[in-house]
Protein backbone atom coordinates (compact mmCIF):
# COMPACT_ATOMS: atom_id res chain seq x y z
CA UNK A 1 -123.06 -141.32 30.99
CA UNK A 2 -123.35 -137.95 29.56
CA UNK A 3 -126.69 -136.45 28.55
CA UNK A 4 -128.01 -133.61 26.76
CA UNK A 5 -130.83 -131.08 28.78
CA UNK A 6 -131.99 -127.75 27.42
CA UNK A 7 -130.06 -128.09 24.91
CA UNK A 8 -126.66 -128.05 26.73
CA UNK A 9 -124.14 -131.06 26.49
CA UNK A 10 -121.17 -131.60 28.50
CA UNK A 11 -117.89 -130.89 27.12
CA UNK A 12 -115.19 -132.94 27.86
CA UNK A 13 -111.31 -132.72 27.25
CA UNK A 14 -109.45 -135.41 25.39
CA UNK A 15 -106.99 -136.17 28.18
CA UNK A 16 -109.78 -136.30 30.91
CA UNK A 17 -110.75 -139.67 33.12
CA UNK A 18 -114.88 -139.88 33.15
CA UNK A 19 -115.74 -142.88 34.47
CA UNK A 20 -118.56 -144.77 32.67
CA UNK A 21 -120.54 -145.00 36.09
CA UNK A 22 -120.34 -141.04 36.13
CA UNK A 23 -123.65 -138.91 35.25
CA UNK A 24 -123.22 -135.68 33.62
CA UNK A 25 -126.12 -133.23 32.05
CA UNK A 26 -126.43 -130.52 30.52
CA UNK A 27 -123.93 -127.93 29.90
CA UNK A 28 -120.94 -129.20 32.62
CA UNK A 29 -117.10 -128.43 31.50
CA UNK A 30 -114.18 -130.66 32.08
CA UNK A 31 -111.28 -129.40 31.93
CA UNK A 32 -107.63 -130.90 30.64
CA UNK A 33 -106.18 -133.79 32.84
CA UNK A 34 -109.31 -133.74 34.86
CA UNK A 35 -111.62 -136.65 36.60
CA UNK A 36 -114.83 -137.84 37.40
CA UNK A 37 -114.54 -141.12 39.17
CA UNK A 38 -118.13 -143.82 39.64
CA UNK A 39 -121.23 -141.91 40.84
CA UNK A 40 -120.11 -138.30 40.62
CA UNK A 41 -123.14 -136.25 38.94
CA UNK A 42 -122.51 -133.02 37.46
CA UNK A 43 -125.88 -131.25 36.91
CA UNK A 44 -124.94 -128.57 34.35
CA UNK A 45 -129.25 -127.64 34.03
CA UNK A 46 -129.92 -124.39 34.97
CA UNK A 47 -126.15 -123.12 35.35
CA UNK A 48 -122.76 -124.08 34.06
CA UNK A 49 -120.71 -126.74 36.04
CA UNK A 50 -116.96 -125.77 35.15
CA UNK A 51 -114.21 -128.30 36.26
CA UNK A 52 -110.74 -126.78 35.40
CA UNK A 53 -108.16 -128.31 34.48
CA UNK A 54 -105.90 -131.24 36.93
CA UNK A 55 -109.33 -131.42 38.89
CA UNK A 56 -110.38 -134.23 40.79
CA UNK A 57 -113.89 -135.37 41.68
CA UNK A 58 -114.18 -138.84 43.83
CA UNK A 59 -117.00 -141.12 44.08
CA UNK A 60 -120.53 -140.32 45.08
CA UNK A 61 -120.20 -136.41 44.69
CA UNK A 62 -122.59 -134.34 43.37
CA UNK A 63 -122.41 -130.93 41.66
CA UNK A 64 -125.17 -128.07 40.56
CA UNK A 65 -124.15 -124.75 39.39
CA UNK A 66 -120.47 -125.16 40.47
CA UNK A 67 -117.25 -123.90 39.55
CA UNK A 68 -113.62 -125.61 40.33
CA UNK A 69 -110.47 -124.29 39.59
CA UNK A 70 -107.53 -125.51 38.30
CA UNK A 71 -106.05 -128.26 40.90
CA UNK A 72 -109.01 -128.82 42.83
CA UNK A 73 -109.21 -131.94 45.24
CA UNK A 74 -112.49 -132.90 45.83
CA UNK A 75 -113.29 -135.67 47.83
CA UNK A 76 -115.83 -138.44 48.18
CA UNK A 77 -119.31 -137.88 48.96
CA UNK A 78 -119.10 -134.29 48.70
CA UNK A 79 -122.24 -131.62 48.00
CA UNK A 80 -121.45 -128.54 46.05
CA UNK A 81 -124.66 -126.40 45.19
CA UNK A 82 -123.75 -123.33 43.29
CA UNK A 83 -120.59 -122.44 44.68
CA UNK A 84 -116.89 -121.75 43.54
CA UNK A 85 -113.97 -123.29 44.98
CA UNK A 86 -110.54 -121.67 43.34
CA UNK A 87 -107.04 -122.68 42.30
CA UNK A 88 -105.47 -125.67 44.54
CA UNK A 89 -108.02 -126.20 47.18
CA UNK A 90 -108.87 -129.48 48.39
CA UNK A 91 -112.48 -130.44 49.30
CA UNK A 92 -112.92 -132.83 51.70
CA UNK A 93 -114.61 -136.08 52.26
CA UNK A 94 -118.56 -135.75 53.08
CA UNK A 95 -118.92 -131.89 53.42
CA UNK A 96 -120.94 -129.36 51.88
CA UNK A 97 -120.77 -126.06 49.99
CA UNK A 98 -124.27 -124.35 50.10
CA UNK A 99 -125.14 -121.87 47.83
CA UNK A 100 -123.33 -118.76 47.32
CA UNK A 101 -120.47 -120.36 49.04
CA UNK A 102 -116.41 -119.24 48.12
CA UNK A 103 -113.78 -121.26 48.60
CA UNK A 104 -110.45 -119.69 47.99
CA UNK A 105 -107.46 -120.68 46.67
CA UNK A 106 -105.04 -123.05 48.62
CA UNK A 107 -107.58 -123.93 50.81
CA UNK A 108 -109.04 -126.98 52.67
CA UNK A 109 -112.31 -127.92 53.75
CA UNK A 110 -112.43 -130.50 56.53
CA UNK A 111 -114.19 -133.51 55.93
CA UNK A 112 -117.50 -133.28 57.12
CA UNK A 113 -117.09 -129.64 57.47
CA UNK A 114 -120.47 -127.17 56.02
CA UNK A 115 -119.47 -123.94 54.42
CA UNK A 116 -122.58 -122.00 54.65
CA UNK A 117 -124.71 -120.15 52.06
CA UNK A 118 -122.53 -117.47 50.98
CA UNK A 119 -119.91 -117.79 53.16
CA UNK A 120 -116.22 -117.79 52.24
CA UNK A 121 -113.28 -119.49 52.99
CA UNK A 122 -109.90 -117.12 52.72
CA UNK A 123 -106.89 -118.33 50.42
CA UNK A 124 -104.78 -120.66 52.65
CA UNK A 125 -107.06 -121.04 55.59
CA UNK A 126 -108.91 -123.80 56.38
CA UNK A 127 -112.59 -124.74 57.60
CA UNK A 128 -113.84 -127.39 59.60
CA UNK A 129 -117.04 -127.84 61.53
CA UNK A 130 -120.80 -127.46 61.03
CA UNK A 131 -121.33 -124.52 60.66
CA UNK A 132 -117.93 -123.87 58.90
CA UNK A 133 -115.03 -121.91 61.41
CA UNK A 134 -111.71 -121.19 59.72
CA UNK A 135 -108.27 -120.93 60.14
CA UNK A 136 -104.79 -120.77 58.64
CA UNK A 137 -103.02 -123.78 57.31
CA UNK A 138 -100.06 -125.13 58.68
CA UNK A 139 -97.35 -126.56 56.87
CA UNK A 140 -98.47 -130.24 56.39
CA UNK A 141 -101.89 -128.81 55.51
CA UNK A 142 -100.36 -127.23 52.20
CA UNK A 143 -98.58 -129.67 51.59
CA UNK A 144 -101.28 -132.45 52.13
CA UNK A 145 -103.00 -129.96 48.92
CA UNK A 146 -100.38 -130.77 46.64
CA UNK A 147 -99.86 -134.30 47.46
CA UNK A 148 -103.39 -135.34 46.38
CA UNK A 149 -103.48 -133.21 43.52
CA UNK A 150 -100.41 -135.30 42.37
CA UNK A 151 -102.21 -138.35 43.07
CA UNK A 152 -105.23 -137.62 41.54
CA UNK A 153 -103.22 -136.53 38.11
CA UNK A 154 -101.36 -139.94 38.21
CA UNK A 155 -104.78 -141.89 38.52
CA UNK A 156 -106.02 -139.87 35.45
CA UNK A 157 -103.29 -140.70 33.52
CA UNK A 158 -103.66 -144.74 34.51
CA UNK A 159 -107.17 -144.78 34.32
CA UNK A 160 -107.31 -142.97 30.73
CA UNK A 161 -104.80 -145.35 29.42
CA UNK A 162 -106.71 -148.50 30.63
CA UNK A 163 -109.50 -147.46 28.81
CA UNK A 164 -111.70 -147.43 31.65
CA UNK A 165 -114.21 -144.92 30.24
C-alpha cells in the first residue's frame, strides 16, 4: 500500500518488487531493481526515506528518515530510525540503527547487533553486539555481502514478473 502524507508520495521505479502487504508514506524513494517484501513500512513523514538502487528490504522492517545505498542487504525485522547505511552493506536480521547512526560501505551489521545513536560503522568492518563493537571483515564476510545482494536481485526479478505486486 502506498499512501500520500503532507503532501509527499512515494516514488517508485518501474523495475522495483513492492509487495502489496508493504506500507509506504509519504515521500519514500525506491530505487531501480529494488524491494520491499510483506510488512516492511517505509515512513517517508517528516524526512525522506531513499532506497537506492539493487536494495533489498525483508519482511517486518521498518524505516523513518533513512537512507540506503546502492546494494544494500537489509534483513528481516530490522529498525532503522534516521540513519544512512552506504554502498554494499548488509543489514542484518533483528538489529537496530538509532538515530544519527552511519553505516559504511561494505559493511555488515550482525544480526541482533544495535548501532548506537550516532555511531558509525567503518567501510569493511563489521559490528555485532548491543551496544555495537566493530571489526574488520574477513573474507567470507565480503563475500557473504555480495552473495545476498545477488539473491535479493534474482527474487526481484521473479517476483516482478509474477505479478506479485
Amino acid at each position: 500500500m502506498q499512501r500520500e502524507v503532507l503532501g509527499e508520495s512515494p516514488t517508485v521505479a518501474q523495475s522495483a518488487f513492492v509487495s502489496e502487504m508493504a506500507y509506504l508514506v509519504g515521500d519514500v524513494r525506491v530505487g531501480e531493481r529494488s524491494s520491499c517484501w510483506p510488512f516492511v513500512c517505509l515512513r517517508g513523514d517528516r524526512e525522506a526515506v531513499v532506497v537506492g538502487d539493487e536494495t533489498n528490504v525483508q519482511e517486518f522492517s521498518m524505516l523513518h528518515g533513512a537512507t540506503l545505498g546502492d546494494g544494500v542487504t537489509v534483513g528481516h525485522n530490522v529498525v532503522i530510525d534516521y540513519a544512512t547505511v552506504e554502498d554494499g552493506a548488509l543489514v542484518g536480521m533483528s538489529s537496530t540503527l538509532q538515530q544519527g547512526a552511519h553505516v559504511e560501505s561494505g559493511s555488515i551489521v550482525a544480526p541482533g547487533c544495535v548501532v548506537t545513536e550516532d555511531q558509525t560503522v567503518p567501510a569493511g568492518h563489521v559490528a555485532y553486539g548491543v551496544p555495537a563493537s566493530t571489526q574488520p571483515l574477513d573474507e567470507a564476510q565480503q563475500a557473504e555481502i555480495e552473495r545476498v545482494h545477488e539473491l535479493y536481485v534474482d527474487h526481484t526479478a521473479t517476483y516482478k514478473a509474477a505479478g506479485l505486486e
